[in-house]
Protein backbone atom coordinates (compact mmCIF):
# COMPACT_ATOMS: atom_id res chain seq x y z
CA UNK A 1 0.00 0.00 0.00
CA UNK A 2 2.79 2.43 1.06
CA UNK A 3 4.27 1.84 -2.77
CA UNK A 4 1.15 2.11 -4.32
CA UNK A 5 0.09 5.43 -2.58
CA UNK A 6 3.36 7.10 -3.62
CA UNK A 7 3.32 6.16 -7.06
CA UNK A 8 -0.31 7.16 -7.84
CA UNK A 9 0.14 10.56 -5.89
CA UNK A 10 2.90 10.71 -7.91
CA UNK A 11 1.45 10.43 -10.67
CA UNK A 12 -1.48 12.14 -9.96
CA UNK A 13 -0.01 15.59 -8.24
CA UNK A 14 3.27 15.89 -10.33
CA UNK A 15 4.45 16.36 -6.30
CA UNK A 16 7.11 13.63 -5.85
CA UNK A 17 8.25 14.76 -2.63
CA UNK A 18 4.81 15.09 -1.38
CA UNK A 19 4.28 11.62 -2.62
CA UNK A 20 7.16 9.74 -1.52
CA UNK A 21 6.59 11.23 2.13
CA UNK A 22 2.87 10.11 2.53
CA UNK A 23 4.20 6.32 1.17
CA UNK A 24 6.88 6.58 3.85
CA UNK A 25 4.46 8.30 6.66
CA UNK A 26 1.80 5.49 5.45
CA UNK A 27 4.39 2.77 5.61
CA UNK A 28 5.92 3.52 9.06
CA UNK A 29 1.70 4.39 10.54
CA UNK A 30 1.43 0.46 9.83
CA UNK A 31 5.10 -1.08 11.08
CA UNK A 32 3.76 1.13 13.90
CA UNK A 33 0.28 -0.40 14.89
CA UNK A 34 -1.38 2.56 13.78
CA UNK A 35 -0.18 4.62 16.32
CA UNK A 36 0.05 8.10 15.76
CA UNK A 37 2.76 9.07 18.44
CA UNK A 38 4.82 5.81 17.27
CA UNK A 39 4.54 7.07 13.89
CA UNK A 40 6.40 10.05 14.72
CA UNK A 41 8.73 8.99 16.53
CA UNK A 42 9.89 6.12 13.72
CA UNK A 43 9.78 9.11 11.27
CA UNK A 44 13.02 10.70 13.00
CA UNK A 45 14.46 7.30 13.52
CA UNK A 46 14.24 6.32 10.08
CA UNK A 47 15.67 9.48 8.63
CA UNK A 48 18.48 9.69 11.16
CA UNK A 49 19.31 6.33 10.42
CA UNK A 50 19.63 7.37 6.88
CA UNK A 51 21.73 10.27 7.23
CA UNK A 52 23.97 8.39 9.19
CA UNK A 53 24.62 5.66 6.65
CA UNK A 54 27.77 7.01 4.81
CA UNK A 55 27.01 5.71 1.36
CA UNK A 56 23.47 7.41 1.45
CA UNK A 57 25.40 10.60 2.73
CA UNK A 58 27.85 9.93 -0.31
CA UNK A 59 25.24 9.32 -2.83
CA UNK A 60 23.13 12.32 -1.59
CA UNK A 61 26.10 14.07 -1.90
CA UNK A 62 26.79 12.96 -5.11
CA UNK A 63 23.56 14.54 -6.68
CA UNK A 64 24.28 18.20 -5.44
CA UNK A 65 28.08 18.37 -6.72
CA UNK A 66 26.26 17.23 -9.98
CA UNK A 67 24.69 20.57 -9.90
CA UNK A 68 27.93 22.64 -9.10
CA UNK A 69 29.46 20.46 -12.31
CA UNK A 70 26.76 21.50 -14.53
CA UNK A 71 26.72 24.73 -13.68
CA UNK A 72 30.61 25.58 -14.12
CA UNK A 73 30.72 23.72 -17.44
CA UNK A 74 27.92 26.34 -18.55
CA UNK A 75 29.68 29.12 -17.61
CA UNK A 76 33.02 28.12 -18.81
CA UNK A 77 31.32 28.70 -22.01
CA UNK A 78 32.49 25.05 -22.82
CA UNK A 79 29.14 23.66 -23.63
CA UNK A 80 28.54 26.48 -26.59
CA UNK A 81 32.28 25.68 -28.18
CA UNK A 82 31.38 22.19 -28.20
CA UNK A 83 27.92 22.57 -29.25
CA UNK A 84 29.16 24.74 -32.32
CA UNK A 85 31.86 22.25 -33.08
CA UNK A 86 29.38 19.73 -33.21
CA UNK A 87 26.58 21.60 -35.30
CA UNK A 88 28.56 24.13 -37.40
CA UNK A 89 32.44 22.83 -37.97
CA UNK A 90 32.20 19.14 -38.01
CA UNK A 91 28.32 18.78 -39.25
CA UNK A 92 28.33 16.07 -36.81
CA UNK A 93 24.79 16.81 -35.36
CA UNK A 94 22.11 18.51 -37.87
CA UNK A 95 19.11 16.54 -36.39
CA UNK A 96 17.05 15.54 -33.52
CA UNK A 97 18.32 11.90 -34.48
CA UNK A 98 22.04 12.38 -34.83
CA UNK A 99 21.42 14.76 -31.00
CA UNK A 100 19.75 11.79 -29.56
CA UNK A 101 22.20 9.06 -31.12
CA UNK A 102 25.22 10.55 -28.68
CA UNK A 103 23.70 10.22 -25.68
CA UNK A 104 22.70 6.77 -27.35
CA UNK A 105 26.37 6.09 -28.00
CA UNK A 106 27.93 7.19 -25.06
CA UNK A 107 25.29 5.18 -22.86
CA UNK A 108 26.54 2.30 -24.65
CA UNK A 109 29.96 3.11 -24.37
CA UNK A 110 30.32 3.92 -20.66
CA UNK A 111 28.71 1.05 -18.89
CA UNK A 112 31.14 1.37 -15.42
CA UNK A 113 28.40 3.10 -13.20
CA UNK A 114 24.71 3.64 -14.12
CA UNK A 115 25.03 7.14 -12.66
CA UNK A 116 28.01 8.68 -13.97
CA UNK A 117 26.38 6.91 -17.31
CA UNK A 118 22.88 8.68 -17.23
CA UNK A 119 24.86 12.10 -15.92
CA UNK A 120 27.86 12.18 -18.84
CA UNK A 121 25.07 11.32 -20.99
CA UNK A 122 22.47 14.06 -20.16
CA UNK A 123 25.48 16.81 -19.67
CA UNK A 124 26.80 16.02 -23.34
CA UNK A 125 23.44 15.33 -25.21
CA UNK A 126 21.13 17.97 -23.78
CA UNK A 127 22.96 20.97 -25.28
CA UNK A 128 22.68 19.32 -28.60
CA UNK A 129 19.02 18.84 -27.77
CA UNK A 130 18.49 22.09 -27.15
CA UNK A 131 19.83 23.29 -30.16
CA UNK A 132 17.71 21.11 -32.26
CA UNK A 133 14.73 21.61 -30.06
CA UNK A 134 14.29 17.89 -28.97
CA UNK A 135 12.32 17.49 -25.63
CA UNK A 136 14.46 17.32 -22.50
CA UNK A 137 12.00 13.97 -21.80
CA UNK A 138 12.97 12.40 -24.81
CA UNK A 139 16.68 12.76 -23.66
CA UNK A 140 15.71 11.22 -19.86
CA UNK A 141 14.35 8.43 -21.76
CA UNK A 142 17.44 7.54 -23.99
CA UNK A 143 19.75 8.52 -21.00
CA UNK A 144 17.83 5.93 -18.72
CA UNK A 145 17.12 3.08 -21.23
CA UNK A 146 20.68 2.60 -21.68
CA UNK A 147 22.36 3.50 -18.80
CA UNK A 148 21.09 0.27 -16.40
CA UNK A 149 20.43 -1.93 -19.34
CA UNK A 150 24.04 -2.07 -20.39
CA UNK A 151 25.73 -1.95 -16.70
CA UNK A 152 23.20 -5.09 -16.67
CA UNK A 153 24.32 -6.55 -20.04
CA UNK A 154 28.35 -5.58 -19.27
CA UNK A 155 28.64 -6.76 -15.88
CA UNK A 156 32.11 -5.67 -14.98
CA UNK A 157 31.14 -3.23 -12.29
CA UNK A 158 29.42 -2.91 -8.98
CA UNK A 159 26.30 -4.59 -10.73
CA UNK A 160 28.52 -8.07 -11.67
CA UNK A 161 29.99 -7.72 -8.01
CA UNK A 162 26.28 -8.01 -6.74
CA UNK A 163 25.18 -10.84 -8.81
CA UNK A 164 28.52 -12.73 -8.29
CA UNK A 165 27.41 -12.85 -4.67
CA UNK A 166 23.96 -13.83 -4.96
CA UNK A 167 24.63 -16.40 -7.10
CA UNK A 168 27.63 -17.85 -4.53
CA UNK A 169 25.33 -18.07 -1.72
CA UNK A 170 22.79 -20.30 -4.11
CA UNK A 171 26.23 -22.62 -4.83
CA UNK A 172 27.23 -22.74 -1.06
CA UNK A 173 23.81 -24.01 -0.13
CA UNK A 174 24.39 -27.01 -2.68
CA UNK A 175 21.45 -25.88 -5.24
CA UNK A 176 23.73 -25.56 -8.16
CA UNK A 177 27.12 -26.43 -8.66
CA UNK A 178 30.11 -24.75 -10.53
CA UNK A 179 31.61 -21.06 -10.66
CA UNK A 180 29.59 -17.85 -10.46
CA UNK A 181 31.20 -16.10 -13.00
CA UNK A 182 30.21 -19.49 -15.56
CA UNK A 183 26.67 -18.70 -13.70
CA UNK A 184 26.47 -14.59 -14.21
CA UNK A 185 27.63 -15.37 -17.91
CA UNK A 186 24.96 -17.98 -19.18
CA UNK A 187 22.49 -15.97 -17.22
CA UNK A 188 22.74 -12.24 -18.93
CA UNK A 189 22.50 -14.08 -22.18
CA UNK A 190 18.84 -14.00 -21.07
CA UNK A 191 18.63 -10.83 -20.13
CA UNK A 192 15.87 -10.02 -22.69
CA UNK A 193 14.28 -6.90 -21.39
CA UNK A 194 18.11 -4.96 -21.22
CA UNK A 195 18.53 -6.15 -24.35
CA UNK A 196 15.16 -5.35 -25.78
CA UNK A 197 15.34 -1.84 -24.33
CA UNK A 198 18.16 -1.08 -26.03
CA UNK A 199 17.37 -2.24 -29.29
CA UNK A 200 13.32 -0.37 -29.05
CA UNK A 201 15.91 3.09 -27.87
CA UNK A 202 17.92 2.84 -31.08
CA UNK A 203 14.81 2.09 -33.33
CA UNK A 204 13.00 5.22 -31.32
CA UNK A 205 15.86 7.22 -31.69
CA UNK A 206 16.85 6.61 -35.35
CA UNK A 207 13.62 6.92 -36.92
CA UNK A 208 11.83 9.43 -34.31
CA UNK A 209 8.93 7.48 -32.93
CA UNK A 210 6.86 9.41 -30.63
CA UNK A 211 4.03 7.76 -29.24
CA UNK A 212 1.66 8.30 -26.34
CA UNK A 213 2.91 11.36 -23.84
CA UNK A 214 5.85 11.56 -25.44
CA UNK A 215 3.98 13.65 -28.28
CA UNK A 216 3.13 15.95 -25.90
CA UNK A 217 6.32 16.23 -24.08
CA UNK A 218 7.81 19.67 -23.31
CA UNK A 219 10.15 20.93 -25.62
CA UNK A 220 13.53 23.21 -24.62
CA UNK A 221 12.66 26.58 -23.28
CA UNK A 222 14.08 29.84 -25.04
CA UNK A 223 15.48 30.25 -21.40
CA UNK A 224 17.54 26.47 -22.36
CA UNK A 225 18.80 27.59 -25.61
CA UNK A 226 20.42 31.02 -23.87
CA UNK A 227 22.63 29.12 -21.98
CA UNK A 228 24.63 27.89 -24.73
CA UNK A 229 25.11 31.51 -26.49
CA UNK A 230 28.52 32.11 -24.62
CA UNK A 231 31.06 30.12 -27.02
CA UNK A 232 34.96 29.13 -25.42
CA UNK A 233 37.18 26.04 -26.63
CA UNK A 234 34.98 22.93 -26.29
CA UNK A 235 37.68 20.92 -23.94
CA UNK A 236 36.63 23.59 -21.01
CA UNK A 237 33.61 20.76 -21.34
CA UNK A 238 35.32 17.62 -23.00
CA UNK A 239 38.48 17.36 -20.26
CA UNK A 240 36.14 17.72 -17.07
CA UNK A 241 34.05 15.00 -18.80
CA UNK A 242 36.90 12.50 -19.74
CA UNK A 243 38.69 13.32 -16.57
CA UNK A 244 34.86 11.81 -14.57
CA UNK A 245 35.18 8.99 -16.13
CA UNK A 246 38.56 8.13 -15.69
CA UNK A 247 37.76 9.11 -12.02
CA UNK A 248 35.41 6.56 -11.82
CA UNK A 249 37.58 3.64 -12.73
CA UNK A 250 40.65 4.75 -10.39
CA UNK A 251 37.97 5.17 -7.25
CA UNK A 252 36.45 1.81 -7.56
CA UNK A 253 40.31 0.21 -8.05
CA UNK A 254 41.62 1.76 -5.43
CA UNK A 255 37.84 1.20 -2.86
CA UNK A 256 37.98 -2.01 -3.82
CA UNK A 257 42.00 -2.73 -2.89
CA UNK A 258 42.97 -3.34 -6.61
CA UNK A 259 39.46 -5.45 -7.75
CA UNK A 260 36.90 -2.88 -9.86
CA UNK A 261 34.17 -5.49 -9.41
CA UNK A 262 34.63 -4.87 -5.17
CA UNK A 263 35.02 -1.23 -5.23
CA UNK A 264 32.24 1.19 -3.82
CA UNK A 265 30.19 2.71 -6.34
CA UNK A 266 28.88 5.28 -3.68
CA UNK A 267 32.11 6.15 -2.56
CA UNK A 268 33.43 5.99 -6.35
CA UNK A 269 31.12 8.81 -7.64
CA UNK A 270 31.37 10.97 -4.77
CA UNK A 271 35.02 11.25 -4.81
CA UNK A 272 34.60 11.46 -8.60
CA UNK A 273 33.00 14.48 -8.39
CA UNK A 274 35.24 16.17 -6.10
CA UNK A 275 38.35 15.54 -7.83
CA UNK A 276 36.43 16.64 -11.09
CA UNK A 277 35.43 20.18 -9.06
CA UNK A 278 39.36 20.59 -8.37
CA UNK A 279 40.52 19.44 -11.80
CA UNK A 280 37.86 22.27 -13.03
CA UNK A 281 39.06 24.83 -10.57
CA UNK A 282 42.77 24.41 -11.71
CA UNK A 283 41.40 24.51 -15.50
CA UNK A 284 39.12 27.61 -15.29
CA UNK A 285 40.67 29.53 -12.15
CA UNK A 286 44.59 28.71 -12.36
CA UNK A 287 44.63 29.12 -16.09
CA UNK A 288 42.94 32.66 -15.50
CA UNK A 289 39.93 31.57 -17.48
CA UNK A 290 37.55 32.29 -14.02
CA UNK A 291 38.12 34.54 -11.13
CA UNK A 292 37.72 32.84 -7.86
CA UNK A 293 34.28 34.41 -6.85
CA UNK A 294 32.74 33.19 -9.87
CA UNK A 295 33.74 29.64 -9.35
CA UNK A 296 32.70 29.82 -5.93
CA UNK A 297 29.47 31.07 -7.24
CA UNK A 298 28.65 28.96 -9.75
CA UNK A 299 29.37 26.05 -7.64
CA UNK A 300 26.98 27.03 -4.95
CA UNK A 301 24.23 27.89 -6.92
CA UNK A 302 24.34 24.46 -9.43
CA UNK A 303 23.70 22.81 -5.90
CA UNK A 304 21.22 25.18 -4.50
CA UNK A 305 19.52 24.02 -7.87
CA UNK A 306 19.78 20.17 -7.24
CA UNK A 307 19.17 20.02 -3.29
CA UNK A 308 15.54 19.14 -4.11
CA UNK A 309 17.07 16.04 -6.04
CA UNK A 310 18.77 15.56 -3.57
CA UNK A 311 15.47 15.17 -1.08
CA UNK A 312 13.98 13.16 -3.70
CA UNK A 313 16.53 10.52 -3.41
CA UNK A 314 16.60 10.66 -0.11
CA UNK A 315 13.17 10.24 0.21
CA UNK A 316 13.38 7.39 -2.16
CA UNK A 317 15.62 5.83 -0.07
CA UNK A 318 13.27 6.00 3.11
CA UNK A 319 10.35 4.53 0.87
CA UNK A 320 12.53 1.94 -0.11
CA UNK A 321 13.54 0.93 3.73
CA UNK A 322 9.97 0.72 4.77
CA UNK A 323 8.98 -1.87 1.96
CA UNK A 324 11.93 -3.75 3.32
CA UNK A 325 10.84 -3.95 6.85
CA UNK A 326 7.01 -4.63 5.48
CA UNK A 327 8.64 -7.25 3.81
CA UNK A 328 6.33 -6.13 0.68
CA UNK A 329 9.58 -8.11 -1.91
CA UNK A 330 8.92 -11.46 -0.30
CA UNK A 331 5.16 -11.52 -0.03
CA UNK A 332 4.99 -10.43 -3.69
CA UNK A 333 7.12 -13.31 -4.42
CA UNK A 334 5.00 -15.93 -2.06
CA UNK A 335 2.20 -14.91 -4.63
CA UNK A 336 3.78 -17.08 -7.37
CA UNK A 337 2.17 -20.85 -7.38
CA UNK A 338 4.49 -24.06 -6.94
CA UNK A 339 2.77 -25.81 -9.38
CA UNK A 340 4.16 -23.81 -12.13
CA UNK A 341 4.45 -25.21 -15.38
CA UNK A 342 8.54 -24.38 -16.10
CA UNK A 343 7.75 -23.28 -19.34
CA UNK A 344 6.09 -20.50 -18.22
CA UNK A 345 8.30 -20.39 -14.54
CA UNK A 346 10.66 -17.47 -16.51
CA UNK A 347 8.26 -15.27 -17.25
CA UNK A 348 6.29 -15.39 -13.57
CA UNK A 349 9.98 -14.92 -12.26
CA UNK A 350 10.33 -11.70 -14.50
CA UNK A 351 6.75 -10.44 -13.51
CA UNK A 352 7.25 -11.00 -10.23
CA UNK A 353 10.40 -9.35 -10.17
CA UNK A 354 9.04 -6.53 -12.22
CA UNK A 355 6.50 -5.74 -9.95
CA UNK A 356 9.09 -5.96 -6.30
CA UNK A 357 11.80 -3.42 -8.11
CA UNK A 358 8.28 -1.08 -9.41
CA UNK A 359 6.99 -1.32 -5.87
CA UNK A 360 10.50 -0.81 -3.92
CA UNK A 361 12.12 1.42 -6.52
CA UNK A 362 15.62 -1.11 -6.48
CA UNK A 363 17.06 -3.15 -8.89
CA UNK A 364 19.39 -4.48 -6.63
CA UNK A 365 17.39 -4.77 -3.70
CA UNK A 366 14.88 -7.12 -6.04
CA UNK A 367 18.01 -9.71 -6.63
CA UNK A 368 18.55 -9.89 -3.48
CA UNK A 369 15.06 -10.77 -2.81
CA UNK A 370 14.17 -12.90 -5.71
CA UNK A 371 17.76 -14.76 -6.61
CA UNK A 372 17.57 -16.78 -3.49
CA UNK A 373 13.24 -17.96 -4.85
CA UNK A 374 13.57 -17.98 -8.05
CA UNK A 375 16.99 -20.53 -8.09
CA UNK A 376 15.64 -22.83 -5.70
CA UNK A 377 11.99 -22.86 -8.04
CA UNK A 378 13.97 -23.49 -10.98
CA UNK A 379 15.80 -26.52 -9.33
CA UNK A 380 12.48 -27.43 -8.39
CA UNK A 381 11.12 -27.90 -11.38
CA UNK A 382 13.67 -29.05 -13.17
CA UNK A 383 13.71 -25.89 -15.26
CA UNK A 384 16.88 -23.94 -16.72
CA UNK A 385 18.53 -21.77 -13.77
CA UNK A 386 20.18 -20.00 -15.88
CA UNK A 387 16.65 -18.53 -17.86
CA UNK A 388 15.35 -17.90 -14.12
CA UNK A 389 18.56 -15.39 -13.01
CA UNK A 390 18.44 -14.12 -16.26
CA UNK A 391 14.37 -13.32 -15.65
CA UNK A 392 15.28 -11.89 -12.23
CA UNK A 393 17.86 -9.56 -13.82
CA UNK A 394 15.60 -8.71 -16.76
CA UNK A 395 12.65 -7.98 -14.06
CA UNK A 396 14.86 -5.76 -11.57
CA UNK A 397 15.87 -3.71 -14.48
CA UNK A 398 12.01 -3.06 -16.26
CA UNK A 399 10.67 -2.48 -12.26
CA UNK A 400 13.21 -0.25 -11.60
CA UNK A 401 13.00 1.69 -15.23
CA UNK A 402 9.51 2.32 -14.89
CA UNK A 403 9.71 3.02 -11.36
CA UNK A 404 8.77 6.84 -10.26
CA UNK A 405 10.45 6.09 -6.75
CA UNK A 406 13.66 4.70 -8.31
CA UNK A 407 17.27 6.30 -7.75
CA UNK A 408 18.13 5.82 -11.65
CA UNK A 409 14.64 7.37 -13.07
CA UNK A 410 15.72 9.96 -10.31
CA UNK A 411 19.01 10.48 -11.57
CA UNK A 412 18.31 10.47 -15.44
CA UNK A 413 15.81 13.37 -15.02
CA UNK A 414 18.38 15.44 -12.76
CA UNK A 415 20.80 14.46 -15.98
CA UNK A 416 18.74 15.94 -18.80
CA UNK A 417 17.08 18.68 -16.65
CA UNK A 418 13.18 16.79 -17.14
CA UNK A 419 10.75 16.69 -14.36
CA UNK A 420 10.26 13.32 -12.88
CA UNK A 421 6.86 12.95 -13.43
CA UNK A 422 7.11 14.04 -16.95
CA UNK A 423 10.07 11.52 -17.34
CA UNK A 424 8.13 8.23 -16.20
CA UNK A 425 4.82 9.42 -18.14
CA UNK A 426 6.51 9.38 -21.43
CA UNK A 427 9.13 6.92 -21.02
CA UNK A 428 6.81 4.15 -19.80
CA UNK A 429 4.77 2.94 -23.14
CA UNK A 430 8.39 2.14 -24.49
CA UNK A 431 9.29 0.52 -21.75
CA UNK A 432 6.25 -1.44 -21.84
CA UNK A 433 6.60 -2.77 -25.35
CA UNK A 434 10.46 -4.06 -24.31
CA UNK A 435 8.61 -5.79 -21.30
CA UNK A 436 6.31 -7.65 -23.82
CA UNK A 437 9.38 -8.58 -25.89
CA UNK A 438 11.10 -9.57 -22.97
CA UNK A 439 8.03 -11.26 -21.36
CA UNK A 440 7.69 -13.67 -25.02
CA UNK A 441 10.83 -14.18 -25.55
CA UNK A 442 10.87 -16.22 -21.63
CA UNK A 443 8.09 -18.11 -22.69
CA UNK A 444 9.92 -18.93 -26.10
CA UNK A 445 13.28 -20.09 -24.60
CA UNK A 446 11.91 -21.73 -22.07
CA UNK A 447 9.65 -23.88 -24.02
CA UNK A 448 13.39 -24.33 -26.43
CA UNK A 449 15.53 -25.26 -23.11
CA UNK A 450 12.57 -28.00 -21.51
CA UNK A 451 12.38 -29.12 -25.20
């Protein structure tokens, strides 16, 4: 219930924070008998609890010094030298298509961290957007459909590290035998709906399919295209870029003593954004480029502008707690029947799992709920465990994608400057159609694999 109200308030009042609150309020008025004064009082517990976890604090963090990046790469003036390099010397972008199809590439491209993805990808594409008057939404949609897909797809980050784990625990206990890396790799081969999603993006993309809300989405203010009038050498916006994401690789190395798929992807984007602040400081103020006061400026007001992000997530992350503690993942999941055919087991396991990472607004949070029922269900019926991780992979991702209470639909609309609300409305009928592709294709290769 607590999922459900903030979603449709959501939905219905365009008020996310408003929403997310009453679903967390709701939540903690049940874990606490319905007690008014008990309600309170868990309302300060929770969010001190929250505050005090350090990669919540870092991730929080995180999505303010976003704003402070965005805002000095404006005013360096790098965005308009790269944004005329792009349009006027190299002819490179002269559409809506070919400003979509780099935020398409570089989502593909940089699959390390779902974040830094969505972010590099909305800071780079959305000027081009601008200037050929594509909707910010459309950009949040491209930015977020490949962004979780392919760190699902390309698991040599903090998403493989997860999965690795999971999938160790189901070995230890005797279910299945071998290696979890063997495991992880026959099991993304069925990830359908990460693969779907990015295959409906590109079609979307190339040949400019607008259906449903997305015909009606917003498109750039004349306030948007002033910001890109002041013109300066485009590296003032390519180096800080390049310079995040080599960032991100060195932080996870060095959090996770010398092993990427260990390192702390919390801890990895916060310190990537601080180094990139100082790298930007010695490339605007040292080099004379910006006095001191305007840096100082500019970084304080791109946060001031993000702070309410910032709540969001937070907020996000409260909603998320309580469904944990209601234990709303595993009762969901004690919905699906044991007398399953296992030709249609995959696609329950992918439903199910759609509908815990919707509800909970986590991707990861649904593996760790559904790995541990769907493996032992599989092994049950004498079905293909691989099919079943891959439909608990394929599931978290869709949930999560459609999600309005989810940290990456969060993050993808801070990236490409798109309201929330706005983002899920018009992104959601394409996500549906790669859920039906996904949804078939589990029936299909089931039916091959029992065959």
């Amino acid at each position: 219930m607590p999922s459900l109200l903030a979603i449709a308030l959501a939905l219905y009042s365009r008020s996310v924070l408003l929403s997310l609150f009453s679903g967390v309020v709701v939540g903690l008025f049940i874990l606490s008998d319905f007690s008014f004064l008990a309600t309170l009082s868990a309302t300060f517990s929770l969010f001190f609890s929250l505050l005090s976890e350090a990669w919540i604090l870092k991730t929080l963090a995180f999505a303010i010094l976003v704003g402070s990046v965005m805002e000095l790469l404006e005013k360096s003036g790098g965005i308009g030298g790269f944004v005329e390099y792009m349009t006027k010397r190299s002819k490179l972008v002269s559409s809506p298509r070919s400003a979509l199809m780099v935020s398409y590439l570089i989502g593909i491209v940089i699959f390390i961290e779902s974040s830094i993805t969505s972010l590099i990808a909305g800071a780079v594409g959305r000027p081009l957007c601008d200037r050929e008057g594509v909707p910010h939404a459309k950009l949040a949609y491209v930015c977020d459909s490949t962004s979780a897909p392919v760190s699902s797809l390309i698991v040599l980050n903090g998403w493989g590290a997860l999965l690795l784990g999971l999938i160790a625990t189901q070995i230890d206990s005797g279910l299945i035998s071998g290696e979890s890396i063997e495991w992880l790799i026959k099991s993304v081969v069925y990830n359908f709906y990460a693969m779907s999603a990015l295959v409906v993006t590109f079609i979307v993309t190339w040949f400019g399919i607008d259906i449903g809300p997305m015909k009606r989405a917003k498109l750039p203010s004349s306030h948007a295209l002033l910001k890109i009038s002041k013109h300066a050498p485009m590296h003032y916006m390519i180096a800080p870029i390049v310079i995040m994401i080599i960032f991100v690789f060195v932080f996870l190395y060095l959090t996770g003593n010398g092993n990427i798929l260990k390192g702390s992807g919390s801890s990895s984007i916060f310190y990537t954004m601080l180094s990139t602040l100082a790298f930007m400081y010695i490339l605007y103020v040292v080099k004379g480029k910006m006095s001191i006061r305007t840096y100082l400026r500019a970084t304080y007001t791109g946060a001031k502008k993000l702070f309410t992000i910032a709540l969001i997530l937070l907020l996000a992350f409260g909603i998320g707690k309580v469904t944990v503690e209601l234990h709303t993942g595993l009762y969901l999941a004690s919905l699906a029947s044991e007398n399953l055919s296992m030709y249609f087991l995959a696609a329950v396991i992918f439903m199910l799992s759609s509908l815990i990472s919707f509800s909970t607004g986590t991707s990861w949070g649904t593996f760790s709920i559904m790995l541990p029922v769907a493996v032992p269900m599989a092994v049950g019926l004498d079905a293909n465990v691989a099919i079943a991780i891959g439909a608990v992979i394929s599931g978290g991702v869709f949930g999560d994608h459609c999600s309005p209470i989810s940290d990456t639909t969060i993050i993808s609309s801070l990236a490409s400057d798109c309201e929330v609300v706005e983002h899920v409305k018009t992104q959601l009928p394409y996500a549906l159609i790669s859920g039906g592709i996904a949804l078939i294709l589990f029936v299909i290769f089931s039916s091959l694999s029992s065959s």
